[in-house]
Protein backbone atom coordinates (compact mmCIF):
# COMPACT_ATOMS: atom_id res chain seq x y z
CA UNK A 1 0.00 0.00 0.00
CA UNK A 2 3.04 2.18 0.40
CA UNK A 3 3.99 2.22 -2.95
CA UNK A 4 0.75 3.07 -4.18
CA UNK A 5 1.26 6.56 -1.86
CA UNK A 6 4.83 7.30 -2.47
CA UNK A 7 4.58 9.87 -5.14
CA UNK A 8 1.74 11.57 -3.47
CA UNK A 9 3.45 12.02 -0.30
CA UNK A 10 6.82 13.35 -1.99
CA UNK A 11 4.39 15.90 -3.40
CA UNK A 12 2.68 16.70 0.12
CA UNK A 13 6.29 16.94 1.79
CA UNK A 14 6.94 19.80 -0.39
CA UNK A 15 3.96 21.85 1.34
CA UNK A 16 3.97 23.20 5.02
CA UNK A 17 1.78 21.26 7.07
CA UNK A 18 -0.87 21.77 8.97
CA UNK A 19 -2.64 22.79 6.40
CA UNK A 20 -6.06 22.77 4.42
CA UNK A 21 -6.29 19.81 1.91
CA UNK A 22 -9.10 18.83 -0.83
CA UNK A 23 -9.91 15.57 -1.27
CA UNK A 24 -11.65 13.99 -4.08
CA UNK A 25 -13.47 11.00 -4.35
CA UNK A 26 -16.24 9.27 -6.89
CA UNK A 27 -18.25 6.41 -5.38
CA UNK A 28 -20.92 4.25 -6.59
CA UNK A 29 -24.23 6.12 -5.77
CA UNK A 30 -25.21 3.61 -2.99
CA UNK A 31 -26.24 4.82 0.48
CA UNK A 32 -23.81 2.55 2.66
CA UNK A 33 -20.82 3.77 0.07
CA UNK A 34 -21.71 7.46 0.60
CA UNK A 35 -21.65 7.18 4.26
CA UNK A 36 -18.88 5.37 3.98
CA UNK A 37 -17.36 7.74 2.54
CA UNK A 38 -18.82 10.57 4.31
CA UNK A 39 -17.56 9.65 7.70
CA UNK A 40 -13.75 9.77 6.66
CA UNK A 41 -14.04 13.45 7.12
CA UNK A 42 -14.52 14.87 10.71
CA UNK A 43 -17.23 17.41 11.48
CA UNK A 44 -15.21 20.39 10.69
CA UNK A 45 -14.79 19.39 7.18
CA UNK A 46 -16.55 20.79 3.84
CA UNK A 47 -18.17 18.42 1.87
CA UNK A 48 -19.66 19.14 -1.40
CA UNK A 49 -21.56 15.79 -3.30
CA UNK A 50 -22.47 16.08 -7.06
CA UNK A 51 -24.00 13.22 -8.51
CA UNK A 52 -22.88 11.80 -12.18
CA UNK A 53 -25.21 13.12 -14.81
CA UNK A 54 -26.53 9.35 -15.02
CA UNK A 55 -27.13 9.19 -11.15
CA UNK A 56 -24.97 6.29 -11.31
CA UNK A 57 -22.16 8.00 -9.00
CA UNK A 58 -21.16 10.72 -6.82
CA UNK A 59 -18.55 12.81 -6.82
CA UNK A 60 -17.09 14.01 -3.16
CA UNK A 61 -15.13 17.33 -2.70
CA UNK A 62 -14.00 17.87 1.09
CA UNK A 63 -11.68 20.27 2.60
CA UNK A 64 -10.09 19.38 6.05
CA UNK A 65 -7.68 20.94 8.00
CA UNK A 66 -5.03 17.90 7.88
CA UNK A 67 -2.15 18.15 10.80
CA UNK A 68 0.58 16.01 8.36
CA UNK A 69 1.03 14.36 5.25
CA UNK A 70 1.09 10.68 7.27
CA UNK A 71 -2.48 12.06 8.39
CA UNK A 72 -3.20 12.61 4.86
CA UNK A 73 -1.87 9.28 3.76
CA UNK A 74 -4.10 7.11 6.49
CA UNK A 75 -7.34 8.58 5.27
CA UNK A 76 -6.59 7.46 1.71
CA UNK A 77 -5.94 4.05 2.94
CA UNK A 78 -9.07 4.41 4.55
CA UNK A 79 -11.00 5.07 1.58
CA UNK A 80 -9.58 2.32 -0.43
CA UNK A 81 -10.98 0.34 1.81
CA UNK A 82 -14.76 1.35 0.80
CA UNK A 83 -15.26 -0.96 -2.83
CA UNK A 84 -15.94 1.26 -5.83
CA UNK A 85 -14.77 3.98 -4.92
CA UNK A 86 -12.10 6.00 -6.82
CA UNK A 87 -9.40 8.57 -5.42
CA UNK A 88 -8.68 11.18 -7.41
């Protein structure tokens, strides 16, 4: 899993940290995969949804105040846990 997160965290060592971060997801448009993804983000976070212009998924913008890139890292591990969804 490592691997798959090395060139994005060479990238987010470059920035100063903390520091706001968007994350963007698509998932399946499924109520369990929403939440799912949903509650990766603590309260404090700003979540936009748009669905697909089939309805078929949902696109997830959400900016967080993240503390360090490891923190950054972890939630994208997170989220590949959650099938069908799609880090962008």
């Amino acid at each position: 899993m490592e691997d798959m997160f090395g060139k994005l965290r060479v990238q987010l060592e470059l920035l100063e940290w903390p520091n706001v971060y968007l994350f963007k997801f698509i998932v399946p448009n499924h109520p369990d995969k929403i939440a799912l993804a949903n509650a990766l983000f603590d309260d404090t976070a700003q979540i936009v949804m748009h669905p697909s212009s089939q309805g078929t998924y949902i696109s997830i913008s959400a900016k967080e105040l993240m503390l360090d890139v490891d923190s950054i890292i972890a939630k994208y591990e997170k989220a590949s846990l959650i099938e069908g969804i799609i880090s962008l």
